[in-house]
Protein backbone atom coordinates (compact mmCIF):
# COMPACT_ATOMS: atom_id res chain seq x y z
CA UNK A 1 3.49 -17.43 -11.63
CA UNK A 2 5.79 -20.18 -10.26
CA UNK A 3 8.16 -19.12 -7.57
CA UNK A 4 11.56 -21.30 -8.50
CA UNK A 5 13.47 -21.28 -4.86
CA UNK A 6 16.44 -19.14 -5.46
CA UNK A 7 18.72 -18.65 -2.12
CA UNK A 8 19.91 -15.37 -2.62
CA UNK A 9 16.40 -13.95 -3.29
CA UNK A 10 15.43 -11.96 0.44
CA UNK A 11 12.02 -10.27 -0.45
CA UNK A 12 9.23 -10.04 -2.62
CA UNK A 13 8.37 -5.95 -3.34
CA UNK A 14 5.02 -4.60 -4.47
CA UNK A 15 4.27 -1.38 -5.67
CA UNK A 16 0.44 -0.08 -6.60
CA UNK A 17 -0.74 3.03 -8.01
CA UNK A 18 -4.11 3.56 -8.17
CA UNK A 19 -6.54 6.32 -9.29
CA UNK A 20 -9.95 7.47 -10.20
CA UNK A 21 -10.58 7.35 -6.48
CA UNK A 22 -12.87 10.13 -5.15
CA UNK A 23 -10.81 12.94 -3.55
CA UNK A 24 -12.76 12.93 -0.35
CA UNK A 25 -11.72 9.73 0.52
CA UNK A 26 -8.04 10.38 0.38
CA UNK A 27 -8.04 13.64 2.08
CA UNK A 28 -7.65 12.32 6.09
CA UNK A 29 -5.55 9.96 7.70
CA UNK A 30 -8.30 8.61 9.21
CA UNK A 31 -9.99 7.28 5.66
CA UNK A 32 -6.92 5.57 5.00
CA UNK A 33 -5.59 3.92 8.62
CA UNK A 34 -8.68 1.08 8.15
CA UNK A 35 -6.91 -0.11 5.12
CA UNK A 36 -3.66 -0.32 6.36
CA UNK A 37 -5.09 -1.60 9.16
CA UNK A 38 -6.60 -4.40 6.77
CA UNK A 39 -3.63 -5.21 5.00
CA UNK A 40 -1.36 -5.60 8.13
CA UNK A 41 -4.16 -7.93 9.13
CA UNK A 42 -4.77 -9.99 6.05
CA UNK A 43 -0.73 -10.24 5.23
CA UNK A 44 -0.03 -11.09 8.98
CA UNK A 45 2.43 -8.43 9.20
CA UNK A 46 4.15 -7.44 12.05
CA UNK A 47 4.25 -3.75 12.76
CA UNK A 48 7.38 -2.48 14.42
CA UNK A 49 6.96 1.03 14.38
CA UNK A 50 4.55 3.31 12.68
CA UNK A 51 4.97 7.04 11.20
CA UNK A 52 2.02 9.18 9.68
CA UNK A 53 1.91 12.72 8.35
CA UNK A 54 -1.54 14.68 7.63
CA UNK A 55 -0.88 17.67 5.41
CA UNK A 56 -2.94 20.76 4.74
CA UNK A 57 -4.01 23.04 2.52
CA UNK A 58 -5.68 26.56 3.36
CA UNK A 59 -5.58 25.03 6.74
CA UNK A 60 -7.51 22.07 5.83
CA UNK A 61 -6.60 18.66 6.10
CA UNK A 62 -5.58 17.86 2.87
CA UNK A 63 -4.09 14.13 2.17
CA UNK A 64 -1.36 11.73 4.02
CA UNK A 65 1.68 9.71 4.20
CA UNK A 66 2.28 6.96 6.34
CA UNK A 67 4.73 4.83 6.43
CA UNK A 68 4.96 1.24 8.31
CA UNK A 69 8.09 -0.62 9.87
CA UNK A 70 7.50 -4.01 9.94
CA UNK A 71 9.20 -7.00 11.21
CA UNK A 72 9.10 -7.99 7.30
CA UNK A 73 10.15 -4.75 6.00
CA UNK A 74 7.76 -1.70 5.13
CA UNK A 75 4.59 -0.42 4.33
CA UNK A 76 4.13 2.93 2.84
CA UNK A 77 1.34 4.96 1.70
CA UNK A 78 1.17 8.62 0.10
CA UNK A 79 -2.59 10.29 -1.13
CA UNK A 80 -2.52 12.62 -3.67
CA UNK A 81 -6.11 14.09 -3.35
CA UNK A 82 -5.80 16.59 -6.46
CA UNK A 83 -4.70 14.10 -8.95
CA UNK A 84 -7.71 11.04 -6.88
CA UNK A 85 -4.70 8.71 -6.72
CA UNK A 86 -2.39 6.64 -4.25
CA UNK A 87 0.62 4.74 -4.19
CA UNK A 88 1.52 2.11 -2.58
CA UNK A 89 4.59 0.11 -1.80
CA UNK A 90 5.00 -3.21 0.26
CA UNK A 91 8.49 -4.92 0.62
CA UNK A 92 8.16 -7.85 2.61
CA UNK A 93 10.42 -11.19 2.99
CA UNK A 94 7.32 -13.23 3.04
CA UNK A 95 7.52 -14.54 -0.74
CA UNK A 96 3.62 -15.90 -0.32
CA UNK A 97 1.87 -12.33 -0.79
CA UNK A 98 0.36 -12.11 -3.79
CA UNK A 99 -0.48 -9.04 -5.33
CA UNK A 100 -3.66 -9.75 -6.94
CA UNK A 101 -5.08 -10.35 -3.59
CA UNK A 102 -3.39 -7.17 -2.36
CA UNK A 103 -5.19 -4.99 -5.77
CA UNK A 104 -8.50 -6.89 -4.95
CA UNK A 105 -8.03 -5.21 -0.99
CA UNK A 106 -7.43 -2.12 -2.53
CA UNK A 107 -9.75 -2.06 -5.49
CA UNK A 108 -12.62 -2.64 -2.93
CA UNK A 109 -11.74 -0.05 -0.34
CA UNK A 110 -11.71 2.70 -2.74
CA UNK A 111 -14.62 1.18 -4.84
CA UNK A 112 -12.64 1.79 -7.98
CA UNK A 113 -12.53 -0.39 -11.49
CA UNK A 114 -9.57 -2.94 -11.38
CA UNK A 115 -8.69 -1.18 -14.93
CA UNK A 116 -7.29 1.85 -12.76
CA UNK A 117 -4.92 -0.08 -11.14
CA UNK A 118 -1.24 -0.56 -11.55
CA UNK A 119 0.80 -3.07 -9.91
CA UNK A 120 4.22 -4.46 -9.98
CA UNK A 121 5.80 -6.92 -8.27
CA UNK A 122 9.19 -8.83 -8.08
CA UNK A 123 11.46 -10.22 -5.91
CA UNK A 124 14.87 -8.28 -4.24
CA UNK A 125 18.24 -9.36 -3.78
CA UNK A 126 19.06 -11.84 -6.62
């Protein structure tokens, strides 16, 4: 896809859901913080603050939110270990990420079938 320069455009948004992933790996906040940690990394974004929540069942760990302030925008992240899925959403004002390269990140991580993934992207304030 050709990005046309628009002026009024201020950020490209991404959302992800993906599923078939095996409940175990969605269950700690520690299974997910080396893929955030990935995608900060690959996307060069700048973290300005960082929030995470580990919630429980029967007084088990039991699947996580976190959620990134960047100097671009956000990051967020919520497990949903019954159901094997995540979703994912990344606003950012840097108009080069593309979101095949983010599914790819994401598709290998979880070692799930591309066919299980659902992205969207487009760009905000037009």
């Amino acid at each position: 896809m050709v990005q046309l320069y628009n002026p009024n455009i201020v950020g490209k948004q991404i959302l992800l859901d993906a599923k078939d992933i095996n409940p175990k790996k969605l269950k700690l906040i520690e299974n997910i913080q080396p893929l955030m940690d990935k995608l900060i990394k690959q996307f060069n974004l700048n973290v300005v603050q960082k929030s995470e929540h580990q919630f429980e069942k029967d007084g088990e760990p039991y699947g996580c939110t976190m959620v990134y302030l960047l100097a671009e925008s956000n990051l967020t992240i919520h497990t949903f270990v019954d159901d094997g899925k995540i979703t994912l959403d990344l606003f950012t004002c840097n108009l080069g990420i593309m979101f095949e390269k983010l599914k790819m990140i994401i598709c290998d991580y979880f070692e799930i079938n591309q066919l299980c993934v659902t992205s969207y992207h487009f760009t905000r304030g037009d």
